[in-house]
PDB file of N, CA and C in Angstrom:
ATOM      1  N   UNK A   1      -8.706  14.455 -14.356  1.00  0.00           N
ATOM      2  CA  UNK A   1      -7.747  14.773 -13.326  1.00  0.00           C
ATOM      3  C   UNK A   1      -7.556  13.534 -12.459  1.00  0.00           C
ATOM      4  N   UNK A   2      -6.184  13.164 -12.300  1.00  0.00           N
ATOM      5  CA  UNK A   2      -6.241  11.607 -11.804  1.00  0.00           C
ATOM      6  C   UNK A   2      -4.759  11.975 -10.819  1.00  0.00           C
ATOM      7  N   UNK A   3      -4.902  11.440  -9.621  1.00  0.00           N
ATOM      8  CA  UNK A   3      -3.312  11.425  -9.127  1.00  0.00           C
ATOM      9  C   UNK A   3      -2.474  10.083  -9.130  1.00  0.00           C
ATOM     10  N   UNK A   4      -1.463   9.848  -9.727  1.00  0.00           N
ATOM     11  CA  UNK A   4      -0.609   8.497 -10.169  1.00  0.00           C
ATOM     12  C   UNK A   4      -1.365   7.483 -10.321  1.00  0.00           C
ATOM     13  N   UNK A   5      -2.334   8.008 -11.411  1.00  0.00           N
ATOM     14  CA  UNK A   5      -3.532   7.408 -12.491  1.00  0.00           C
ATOM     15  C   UNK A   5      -4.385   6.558 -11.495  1.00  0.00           C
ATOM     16  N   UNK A   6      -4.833   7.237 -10.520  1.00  0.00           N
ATOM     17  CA  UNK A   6      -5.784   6.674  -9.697  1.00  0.00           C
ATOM     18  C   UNK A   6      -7.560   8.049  -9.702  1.00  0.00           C
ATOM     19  N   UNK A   7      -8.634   7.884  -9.857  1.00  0.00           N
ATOM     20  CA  UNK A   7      -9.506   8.446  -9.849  1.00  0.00           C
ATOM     21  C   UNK A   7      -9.301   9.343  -8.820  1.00  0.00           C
ATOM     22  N   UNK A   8      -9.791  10.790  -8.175  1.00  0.00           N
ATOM     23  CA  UNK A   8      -9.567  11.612  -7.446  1.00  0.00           C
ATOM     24  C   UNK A   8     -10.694  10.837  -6.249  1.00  0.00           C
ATOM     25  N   UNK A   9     -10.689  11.339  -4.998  1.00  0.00           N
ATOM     26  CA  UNK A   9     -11.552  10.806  -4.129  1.00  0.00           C
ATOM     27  C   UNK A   9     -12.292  12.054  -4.118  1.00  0.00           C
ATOM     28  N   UNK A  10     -13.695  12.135  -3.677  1.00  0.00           N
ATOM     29  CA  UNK A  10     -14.510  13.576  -3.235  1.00  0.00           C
ATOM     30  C   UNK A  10     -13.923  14.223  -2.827  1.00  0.00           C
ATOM     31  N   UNK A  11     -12.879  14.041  -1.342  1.00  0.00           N
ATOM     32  CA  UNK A  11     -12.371  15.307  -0.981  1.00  0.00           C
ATOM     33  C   UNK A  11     -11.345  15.604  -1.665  1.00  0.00           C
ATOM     34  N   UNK A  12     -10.378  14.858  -2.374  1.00  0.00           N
ATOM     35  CA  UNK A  12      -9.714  15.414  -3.290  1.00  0.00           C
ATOM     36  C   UNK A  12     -10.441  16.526  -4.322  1.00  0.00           C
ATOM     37  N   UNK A  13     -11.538  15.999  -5.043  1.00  0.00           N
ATOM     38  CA  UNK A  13     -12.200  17.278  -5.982  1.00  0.00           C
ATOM     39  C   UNK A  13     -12.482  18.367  -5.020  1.00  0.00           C
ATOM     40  N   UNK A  14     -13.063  18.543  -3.550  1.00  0.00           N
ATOM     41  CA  UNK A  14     -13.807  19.457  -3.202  1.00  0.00           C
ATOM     42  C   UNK A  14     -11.992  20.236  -3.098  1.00  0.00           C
ATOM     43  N   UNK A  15     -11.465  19.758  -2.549  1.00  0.00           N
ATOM     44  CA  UNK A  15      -9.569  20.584  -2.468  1.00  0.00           C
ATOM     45  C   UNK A  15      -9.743  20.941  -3.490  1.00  0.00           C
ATOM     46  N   UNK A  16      -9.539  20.499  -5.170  1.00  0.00           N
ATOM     47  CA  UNK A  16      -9.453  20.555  -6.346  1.00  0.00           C
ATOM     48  C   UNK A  16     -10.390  22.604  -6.520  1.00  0.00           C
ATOM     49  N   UNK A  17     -11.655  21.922  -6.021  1.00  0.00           N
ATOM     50  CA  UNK A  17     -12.395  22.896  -6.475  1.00  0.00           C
ATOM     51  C   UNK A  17     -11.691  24.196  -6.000  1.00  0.00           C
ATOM     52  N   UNK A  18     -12.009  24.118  -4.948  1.00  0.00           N
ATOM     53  CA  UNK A  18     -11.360  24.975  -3.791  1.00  0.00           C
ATOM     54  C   UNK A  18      -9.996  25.843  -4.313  1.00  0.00           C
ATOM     55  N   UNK A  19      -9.127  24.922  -4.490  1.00  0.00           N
ATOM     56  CA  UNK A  19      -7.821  25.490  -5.085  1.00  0.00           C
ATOM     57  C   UNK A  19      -8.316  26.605  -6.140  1.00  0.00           C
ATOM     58  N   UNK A  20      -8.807  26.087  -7.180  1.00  0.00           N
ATOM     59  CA  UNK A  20      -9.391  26.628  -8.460  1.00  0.00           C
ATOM     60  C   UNK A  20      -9.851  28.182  -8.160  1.00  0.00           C
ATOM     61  N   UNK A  21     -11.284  27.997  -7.347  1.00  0.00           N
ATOM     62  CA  UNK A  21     -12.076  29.060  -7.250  1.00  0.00           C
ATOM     63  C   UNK A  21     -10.810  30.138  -6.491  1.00  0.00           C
ATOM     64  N   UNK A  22     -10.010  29.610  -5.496  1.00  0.00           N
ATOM     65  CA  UNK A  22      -9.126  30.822  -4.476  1.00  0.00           C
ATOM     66  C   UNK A  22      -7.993  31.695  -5.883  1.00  0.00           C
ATOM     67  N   UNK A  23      -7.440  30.697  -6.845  1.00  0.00           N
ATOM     68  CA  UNK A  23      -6.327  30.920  -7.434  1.00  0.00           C
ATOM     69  C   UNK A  23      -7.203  31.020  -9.185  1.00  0.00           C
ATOM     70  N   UNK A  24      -8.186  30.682  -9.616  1.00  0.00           N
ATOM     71  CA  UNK A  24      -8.709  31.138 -10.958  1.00  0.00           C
ATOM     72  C   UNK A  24      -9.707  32.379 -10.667  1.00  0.00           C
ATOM     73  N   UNK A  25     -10.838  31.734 -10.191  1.00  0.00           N
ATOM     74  CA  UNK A  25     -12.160  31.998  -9.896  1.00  0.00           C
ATOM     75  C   UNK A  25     -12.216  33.188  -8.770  1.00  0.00           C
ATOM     76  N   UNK A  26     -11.179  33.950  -8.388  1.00  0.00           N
ATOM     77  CA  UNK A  26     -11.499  34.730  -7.468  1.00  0.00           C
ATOM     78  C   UNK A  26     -12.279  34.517  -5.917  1.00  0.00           C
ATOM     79  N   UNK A  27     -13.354  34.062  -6.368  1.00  0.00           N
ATOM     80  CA  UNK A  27     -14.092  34.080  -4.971  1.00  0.00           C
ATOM     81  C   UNK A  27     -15.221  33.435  -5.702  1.00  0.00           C
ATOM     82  N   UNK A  28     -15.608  32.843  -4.146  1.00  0.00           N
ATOM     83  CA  UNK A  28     -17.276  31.813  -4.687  1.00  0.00           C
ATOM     84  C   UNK A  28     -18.224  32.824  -5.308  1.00  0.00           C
ATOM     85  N   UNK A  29     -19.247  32.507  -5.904  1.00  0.00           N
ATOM     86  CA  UNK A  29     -20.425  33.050  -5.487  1.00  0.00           C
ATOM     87  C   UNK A  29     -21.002  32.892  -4.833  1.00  0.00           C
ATOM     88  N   UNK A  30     -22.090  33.794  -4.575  1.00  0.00           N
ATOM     89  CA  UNK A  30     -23.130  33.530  -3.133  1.00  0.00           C
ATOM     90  C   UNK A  30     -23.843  31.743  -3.665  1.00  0.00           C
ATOM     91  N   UNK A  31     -24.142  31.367  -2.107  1.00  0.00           N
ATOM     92  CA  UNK A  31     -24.507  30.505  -2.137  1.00  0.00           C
ATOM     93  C   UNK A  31     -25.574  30.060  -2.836  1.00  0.00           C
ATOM     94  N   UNK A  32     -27.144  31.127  -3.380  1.00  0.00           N
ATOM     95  CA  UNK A  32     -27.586  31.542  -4.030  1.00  0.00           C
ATOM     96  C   UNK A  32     -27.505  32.143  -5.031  1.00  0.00           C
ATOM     97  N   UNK A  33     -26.378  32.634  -5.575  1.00  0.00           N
ATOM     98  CA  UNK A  33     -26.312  32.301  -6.961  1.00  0.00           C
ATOM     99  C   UNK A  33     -25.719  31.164  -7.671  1.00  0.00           C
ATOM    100  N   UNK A  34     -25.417  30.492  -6.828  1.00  0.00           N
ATOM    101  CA  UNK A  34     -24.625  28.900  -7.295  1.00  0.00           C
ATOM    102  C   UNK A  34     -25.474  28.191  -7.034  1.00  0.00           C
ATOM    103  N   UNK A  35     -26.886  27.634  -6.364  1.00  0.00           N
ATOM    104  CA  UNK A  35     -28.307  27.465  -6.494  1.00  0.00           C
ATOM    105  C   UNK A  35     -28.529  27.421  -8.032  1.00  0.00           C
ATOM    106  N   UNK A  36     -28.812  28.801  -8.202  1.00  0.00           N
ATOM    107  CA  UNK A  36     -29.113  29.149  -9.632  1.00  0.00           C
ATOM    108  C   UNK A  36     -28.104  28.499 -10.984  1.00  0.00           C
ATOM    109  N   UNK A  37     -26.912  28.826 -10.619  1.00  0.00           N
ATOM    110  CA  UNK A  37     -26.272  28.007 -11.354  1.00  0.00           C
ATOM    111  C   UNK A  37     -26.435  26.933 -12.030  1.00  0.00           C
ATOM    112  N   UNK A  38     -26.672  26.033 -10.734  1.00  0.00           N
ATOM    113  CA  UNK A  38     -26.812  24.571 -10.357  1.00  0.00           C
ATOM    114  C   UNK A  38     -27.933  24.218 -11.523  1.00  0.00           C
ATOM    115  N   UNK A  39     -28.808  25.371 -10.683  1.00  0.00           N
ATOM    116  CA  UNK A  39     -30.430  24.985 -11.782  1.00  0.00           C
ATOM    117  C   UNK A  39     -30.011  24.733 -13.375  1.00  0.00           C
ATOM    118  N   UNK A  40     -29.021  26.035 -13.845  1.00  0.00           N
ATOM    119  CA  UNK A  40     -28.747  25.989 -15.025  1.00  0.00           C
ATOM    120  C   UNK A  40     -28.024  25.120 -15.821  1.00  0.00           C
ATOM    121  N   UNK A  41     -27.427  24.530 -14.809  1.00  0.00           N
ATOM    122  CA  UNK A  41     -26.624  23.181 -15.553  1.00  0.00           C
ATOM    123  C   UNK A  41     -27.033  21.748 -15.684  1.00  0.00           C
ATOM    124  N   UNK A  42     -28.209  21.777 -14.982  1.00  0.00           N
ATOM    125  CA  UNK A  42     -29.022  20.991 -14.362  1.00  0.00           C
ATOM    126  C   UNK A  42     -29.830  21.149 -15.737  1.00  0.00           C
ATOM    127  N   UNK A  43     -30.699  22.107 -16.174  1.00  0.00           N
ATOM    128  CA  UNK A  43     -30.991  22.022 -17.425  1.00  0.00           C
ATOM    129  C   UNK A  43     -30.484  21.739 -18.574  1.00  0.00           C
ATOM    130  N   UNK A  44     -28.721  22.532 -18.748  1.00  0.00           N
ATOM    131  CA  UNK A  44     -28.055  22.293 -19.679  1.00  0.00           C
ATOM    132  C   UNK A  44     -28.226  20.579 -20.398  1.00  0.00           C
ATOM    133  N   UNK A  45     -28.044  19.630 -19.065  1.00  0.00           N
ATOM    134  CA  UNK A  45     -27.989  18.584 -18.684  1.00  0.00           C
ATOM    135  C   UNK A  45     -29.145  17.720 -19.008  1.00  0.00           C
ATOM    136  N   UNK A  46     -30.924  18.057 -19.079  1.00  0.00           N
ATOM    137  CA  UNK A  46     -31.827  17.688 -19.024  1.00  0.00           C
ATOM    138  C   UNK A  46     -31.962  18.057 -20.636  1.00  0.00           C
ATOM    139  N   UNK A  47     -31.650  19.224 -21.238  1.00  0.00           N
ATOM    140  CA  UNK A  47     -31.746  19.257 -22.384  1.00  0.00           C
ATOM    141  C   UNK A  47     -30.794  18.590 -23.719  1.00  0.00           C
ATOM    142  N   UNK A  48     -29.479  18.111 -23.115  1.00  0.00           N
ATOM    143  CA  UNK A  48     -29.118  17.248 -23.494  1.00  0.00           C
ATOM    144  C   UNK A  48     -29.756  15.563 -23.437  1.00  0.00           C
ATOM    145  N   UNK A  49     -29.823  15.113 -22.612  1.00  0.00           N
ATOM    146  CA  UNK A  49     -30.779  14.155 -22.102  1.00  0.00           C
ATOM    147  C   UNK A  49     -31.862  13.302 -22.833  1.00  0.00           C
ATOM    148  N   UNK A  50     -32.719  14.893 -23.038  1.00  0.00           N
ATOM    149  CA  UNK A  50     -33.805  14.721 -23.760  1.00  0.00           C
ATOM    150  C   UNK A  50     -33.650  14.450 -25.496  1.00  0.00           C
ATOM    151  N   UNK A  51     -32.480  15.227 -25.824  1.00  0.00           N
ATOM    152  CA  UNK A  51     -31.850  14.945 -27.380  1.00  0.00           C
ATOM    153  C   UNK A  51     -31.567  13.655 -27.466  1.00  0.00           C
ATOM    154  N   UNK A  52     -30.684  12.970 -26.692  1.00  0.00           N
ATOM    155  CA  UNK A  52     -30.053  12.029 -26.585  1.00  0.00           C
ATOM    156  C   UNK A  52     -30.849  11.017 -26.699  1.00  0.00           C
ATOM    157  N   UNK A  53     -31.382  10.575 -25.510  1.00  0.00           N
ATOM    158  CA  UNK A  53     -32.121   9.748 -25.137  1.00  0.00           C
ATOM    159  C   UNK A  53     -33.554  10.114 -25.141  1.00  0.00           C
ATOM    160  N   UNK A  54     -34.012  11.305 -25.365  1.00  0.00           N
ATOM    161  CA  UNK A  54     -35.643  11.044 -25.222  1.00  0.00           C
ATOM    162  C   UNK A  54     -36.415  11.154 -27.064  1.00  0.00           C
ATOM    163  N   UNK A  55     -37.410  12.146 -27.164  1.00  0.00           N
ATOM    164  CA  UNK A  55     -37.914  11.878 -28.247  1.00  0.00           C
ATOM    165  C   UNK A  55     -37.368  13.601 -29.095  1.00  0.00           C
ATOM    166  N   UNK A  56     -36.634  14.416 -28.005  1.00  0.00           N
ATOM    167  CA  UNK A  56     -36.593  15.826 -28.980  1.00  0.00           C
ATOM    168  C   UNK A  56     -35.242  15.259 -29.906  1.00  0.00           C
ATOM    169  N   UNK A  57     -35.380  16.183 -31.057  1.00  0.00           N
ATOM    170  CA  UNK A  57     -34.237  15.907 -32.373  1.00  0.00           C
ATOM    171  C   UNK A  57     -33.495  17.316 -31.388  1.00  0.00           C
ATOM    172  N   UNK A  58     -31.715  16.950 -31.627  1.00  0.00           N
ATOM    173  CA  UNK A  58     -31.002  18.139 -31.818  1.00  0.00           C
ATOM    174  C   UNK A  58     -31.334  18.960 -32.273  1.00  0.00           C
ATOM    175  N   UNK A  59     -30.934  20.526 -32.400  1.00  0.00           N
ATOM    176  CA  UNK A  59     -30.840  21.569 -32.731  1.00  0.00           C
ATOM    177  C   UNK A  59     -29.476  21.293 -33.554  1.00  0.00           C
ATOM    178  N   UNK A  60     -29.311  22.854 -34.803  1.00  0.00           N
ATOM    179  CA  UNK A  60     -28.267  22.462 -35.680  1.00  0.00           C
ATOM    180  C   UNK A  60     -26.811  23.391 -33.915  1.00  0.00           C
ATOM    181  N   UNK A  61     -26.045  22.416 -34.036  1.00  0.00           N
ATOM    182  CA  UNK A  61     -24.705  22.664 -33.725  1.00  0.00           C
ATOM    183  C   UNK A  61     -24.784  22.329 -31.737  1.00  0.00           C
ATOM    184  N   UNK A  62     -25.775  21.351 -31.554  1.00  0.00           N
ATOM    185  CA  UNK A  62     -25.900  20.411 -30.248  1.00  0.00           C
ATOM    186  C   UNK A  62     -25.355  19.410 -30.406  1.00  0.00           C
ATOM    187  N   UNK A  63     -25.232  19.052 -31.192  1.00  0.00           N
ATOM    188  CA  UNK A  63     -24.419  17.341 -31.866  1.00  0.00           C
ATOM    189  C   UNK A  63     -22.992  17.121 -31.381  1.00  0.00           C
ATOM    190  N   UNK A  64     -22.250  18.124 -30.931  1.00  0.00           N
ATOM    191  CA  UNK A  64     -21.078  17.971 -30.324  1.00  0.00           C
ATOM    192  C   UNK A  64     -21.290  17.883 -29.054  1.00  0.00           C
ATOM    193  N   UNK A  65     -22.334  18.100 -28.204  1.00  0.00           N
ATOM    194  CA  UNK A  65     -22.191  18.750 -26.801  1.00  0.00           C
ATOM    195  C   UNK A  65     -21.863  16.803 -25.889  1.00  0.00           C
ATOM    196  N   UNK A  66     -21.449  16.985 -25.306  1.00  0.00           N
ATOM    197  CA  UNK A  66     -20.544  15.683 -24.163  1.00  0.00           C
ATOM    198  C   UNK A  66     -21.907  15.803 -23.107  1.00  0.00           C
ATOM    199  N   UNK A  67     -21.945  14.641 -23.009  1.00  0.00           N
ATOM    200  CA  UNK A  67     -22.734  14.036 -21.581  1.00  0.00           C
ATOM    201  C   UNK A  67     -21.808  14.225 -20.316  1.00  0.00           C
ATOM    202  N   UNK A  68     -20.567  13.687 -20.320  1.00  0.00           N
ATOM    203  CA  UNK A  68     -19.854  13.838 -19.531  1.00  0.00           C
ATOM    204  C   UNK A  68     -19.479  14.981 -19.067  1.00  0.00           C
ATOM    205  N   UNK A  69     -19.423  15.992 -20.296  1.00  0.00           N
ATOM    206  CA  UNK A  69     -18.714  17.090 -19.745  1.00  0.00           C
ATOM    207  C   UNK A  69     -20.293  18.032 -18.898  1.00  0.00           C
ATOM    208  N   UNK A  70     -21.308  18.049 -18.911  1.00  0.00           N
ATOM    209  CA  UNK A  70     -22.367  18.477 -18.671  1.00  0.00           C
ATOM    210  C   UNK A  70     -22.445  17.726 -16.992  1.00  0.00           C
ATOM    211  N   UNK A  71     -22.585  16.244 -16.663  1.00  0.00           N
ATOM    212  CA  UNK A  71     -22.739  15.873 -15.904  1.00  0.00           C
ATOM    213  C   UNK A  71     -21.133  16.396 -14.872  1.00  0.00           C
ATOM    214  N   UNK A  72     -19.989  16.893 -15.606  1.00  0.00           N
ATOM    215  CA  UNK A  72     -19.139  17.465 -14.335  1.00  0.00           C
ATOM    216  C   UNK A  72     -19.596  18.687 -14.221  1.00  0.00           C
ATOM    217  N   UNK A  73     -19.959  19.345 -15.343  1.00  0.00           N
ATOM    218  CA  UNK A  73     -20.145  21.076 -14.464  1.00  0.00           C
ATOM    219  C   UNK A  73     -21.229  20.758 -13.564  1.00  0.00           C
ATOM    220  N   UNK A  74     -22.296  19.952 -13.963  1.00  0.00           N
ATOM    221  CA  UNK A  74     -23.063  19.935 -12.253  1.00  0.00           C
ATOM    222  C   UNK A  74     -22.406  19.615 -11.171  1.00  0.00           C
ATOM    223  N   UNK A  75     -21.473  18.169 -11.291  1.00  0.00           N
ATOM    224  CA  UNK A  75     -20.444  17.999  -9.849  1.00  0.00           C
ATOM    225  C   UNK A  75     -19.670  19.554  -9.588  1.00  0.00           C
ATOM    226  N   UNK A  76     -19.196  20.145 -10.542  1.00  0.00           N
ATOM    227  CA  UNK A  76     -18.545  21.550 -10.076  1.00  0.00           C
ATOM    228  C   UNK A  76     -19.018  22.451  -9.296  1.00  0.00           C
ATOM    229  N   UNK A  77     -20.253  22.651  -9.885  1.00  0.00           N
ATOM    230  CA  UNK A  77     -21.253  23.433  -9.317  1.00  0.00           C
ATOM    231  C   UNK A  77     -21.675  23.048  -7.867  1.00  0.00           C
ATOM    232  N   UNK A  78     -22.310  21.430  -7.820  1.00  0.00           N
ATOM    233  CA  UNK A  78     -22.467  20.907  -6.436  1.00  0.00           C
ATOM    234  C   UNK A  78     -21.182  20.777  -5.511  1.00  0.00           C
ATOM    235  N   UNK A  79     -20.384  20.649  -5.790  1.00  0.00           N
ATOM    236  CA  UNK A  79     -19.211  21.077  -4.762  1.00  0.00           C
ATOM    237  C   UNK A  79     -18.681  22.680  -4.321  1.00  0.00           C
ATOM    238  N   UNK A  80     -18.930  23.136  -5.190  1.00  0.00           N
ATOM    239  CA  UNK A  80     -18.808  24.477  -4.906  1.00  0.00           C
ATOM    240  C   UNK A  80     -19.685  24.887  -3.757  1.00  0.00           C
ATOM    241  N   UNK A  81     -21.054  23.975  -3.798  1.00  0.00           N
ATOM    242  CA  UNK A  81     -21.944  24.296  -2.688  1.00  0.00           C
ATOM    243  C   UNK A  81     -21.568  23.566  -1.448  1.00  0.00           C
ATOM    244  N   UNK A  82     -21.095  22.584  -1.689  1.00  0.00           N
ATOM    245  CA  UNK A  82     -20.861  22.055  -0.464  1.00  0.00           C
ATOM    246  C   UNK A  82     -19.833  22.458  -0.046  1.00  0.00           C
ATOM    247  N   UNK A  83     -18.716  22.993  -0.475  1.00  0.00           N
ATOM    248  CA  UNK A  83     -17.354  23.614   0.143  1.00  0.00           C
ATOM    249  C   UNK A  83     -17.888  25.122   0.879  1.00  0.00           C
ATOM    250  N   UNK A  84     -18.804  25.983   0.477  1.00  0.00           N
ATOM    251  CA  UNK A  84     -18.960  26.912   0.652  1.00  0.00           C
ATOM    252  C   UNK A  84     -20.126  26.870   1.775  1.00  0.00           C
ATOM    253  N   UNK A  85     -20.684  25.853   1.905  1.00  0.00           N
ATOM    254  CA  UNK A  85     -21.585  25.568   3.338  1.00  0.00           C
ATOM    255  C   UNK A  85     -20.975  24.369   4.081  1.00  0.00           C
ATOM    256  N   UNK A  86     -19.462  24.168   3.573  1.00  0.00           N
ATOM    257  CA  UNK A  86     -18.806  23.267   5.073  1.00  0.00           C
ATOM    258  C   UNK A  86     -19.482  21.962   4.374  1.00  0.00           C
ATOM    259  N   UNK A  87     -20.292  21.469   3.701  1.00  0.00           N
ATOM    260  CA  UNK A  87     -20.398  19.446   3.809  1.00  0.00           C
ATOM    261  C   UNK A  87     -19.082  19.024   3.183  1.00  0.00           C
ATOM    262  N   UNK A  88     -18.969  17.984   4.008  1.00  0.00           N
ATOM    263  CA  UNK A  88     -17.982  16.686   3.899  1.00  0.00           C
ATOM    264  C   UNK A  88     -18.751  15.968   2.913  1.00  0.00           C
ATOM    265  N   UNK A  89     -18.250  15.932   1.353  1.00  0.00           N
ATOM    266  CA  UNK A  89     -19.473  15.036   0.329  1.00  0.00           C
ATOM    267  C   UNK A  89     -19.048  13.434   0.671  1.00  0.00           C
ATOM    268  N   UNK A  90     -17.442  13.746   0.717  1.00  0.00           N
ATOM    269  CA  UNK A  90     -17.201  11.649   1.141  1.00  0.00           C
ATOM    270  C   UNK A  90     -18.064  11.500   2.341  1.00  0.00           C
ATOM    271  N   UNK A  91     -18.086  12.167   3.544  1.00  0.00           N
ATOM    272  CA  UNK A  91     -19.317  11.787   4.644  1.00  0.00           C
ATOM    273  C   UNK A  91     -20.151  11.744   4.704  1.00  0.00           C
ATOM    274  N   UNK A  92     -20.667  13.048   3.400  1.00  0.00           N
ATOM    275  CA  UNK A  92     -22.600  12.953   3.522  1.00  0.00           C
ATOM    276  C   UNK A  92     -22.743  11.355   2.428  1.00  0.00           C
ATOM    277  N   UNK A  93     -22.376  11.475   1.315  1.00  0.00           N
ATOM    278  CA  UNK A  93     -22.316  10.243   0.481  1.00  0.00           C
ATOM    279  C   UNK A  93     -22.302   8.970   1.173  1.00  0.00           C
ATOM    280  N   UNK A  94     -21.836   9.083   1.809  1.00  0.00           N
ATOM    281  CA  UNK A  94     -21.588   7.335   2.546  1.00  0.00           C
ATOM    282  C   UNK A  94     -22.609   7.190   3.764  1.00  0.00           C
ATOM    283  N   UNK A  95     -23.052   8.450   4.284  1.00  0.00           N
ATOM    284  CA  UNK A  95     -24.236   8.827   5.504  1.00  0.00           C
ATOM    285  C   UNK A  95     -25.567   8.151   4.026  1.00  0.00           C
ATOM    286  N   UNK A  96     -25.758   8.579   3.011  1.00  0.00           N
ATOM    287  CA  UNK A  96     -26.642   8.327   2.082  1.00  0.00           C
ATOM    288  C   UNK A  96     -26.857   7.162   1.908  1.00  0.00           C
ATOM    289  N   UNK A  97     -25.732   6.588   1.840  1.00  0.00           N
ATOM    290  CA  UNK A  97     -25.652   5.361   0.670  1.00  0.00           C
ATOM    291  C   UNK A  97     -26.194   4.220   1.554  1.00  0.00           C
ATOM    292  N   UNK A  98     -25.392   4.378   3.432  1.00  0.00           N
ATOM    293  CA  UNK A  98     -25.999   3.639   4.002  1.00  0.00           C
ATOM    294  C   UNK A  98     -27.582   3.925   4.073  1.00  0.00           C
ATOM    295  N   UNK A  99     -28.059   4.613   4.402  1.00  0.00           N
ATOM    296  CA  UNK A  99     -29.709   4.866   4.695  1.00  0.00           C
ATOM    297  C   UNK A  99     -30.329   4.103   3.340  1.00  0.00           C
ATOM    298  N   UNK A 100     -29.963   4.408   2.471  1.00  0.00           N
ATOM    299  CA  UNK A 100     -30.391   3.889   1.259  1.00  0.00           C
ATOM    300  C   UNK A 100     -30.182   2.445   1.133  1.00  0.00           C
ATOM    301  N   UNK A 101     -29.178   1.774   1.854  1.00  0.00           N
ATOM    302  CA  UNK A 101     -29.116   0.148   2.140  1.00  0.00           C
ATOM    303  C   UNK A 101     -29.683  -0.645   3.120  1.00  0.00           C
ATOM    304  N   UNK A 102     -30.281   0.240   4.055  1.00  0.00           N
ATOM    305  CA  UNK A 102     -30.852  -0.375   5.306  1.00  0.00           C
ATOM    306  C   UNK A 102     -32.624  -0.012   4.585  1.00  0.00           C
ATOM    307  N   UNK A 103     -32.437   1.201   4.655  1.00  0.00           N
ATOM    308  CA  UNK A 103     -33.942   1.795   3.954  1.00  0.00           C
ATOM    309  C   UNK A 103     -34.395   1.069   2.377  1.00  0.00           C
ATOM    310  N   UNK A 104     -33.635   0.787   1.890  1.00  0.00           N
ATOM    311  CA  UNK A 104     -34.611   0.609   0.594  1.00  0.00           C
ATOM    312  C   UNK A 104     -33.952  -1.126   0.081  1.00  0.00           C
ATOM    313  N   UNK A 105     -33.378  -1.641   1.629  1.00  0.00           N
ATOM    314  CA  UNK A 105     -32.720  -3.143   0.962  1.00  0.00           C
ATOM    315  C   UNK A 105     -33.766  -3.734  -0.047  1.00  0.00           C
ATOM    316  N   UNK A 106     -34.923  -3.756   0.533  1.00  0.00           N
ATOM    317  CA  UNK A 106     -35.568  -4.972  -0.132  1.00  0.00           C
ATOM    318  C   UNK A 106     -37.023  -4.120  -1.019  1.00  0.00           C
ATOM    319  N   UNK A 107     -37.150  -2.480  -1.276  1.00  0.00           N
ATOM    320  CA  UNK A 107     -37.906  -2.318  -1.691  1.00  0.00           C
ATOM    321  C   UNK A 107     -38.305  -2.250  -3.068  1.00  0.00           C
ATOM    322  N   UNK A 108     -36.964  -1.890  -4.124  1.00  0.00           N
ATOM    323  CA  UNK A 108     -37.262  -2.506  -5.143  1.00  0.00           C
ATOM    324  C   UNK A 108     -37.217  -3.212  -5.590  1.00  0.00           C
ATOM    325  N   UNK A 109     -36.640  -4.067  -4.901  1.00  0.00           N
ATOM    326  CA  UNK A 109     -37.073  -5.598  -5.400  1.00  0.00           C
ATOM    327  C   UNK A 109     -38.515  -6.393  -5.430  1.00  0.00           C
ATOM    328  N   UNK A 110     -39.200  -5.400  -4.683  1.00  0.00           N
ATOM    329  CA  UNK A 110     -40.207  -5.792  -4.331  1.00  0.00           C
ATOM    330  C   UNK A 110     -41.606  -5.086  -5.643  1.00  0.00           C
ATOM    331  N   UNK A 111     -40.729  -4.001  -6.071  1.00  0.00           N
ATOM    332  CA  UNK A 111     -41.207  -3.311  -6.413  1.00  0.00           C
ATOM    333  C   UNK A 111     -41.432  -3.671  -8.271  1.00  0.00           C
ATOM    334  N   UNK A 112     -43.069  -4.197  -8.557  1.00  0.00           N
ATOM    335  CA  UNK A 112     -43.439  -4.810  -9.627  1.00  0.00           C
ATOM    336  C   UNK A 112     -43.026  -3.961 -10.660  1.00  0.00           C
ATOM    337  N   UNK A 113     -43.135  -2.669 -10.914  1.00  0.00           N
ATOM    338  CA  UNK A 113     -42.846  -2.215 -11.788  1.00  0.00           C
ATOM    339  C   UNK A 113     -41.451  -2.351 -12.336  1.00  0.00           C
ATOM    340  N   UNK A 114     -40.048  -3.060 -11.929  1.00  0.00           N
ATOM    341  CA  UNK A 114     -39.231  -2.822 -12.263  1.00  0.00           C
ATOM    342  C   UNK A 114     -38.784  -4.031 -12.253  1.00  0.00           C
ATOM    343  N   UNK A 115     -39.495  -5.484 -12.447  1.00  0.00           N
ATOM    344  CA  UNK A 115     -39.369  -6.686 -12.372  1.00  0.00           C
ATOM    345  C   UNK A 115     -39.483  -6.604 -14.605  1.00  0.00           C
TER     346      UNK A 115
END
């Protein structure tokens, strides 16, 4: 989903979502069951993962499943939470990113294991 082939911004998806859930989706779920959700896609996600990149072999008819498409139903899911408890993700994201640049400027660099 791109507007005059430019990437969507966060609050564009959280609108996006929003639109969706009022006009497809009926109504959110509880905030707690989209928790749960979350969890589940979150696995979907880890069990792909582990096929992929770790040491488990596929199962017969996993061989099609998308990284990408796994890593958006979690963004779906996590916006759904944040629209439905009010966060601003472009504000909390950039509230993050700084803490994470002042807080961790110089720690992995420092940090032997990853030299």
């Amino acid at each position: 989903m791109t507007r005059e082939g430019k990437a969507l911004t966060l609050a564009e998806c959280q609108r996006a979502v929003d639109d969706w859930i009022r006009t497809v989706g009926v109504r959110y779920f509880s905030e707690l069951t989209n928790m749960a959700v979350l969890t589940e896609e979150v696995g979907e996600l880890a069990r792909l993962m582990a096929r992929q990149y770790g040491d488990q072999s596929f199962k017969p008819g996993e061989e099609q499943l998308d990284l990408g498409e796994e890593l958006a139903d979690v963004l779906f899911v996590l916006i759904c939470l944040a629209n439905q408890t009010g966060v601003d993700l472009e504000q909390a994201f950039e509230k993050t990113m700084e803490k994470k640049s002042s807080r961790d400027r110089d720690r992995h660099r420092r940090n032997e294991k990853l030299s």
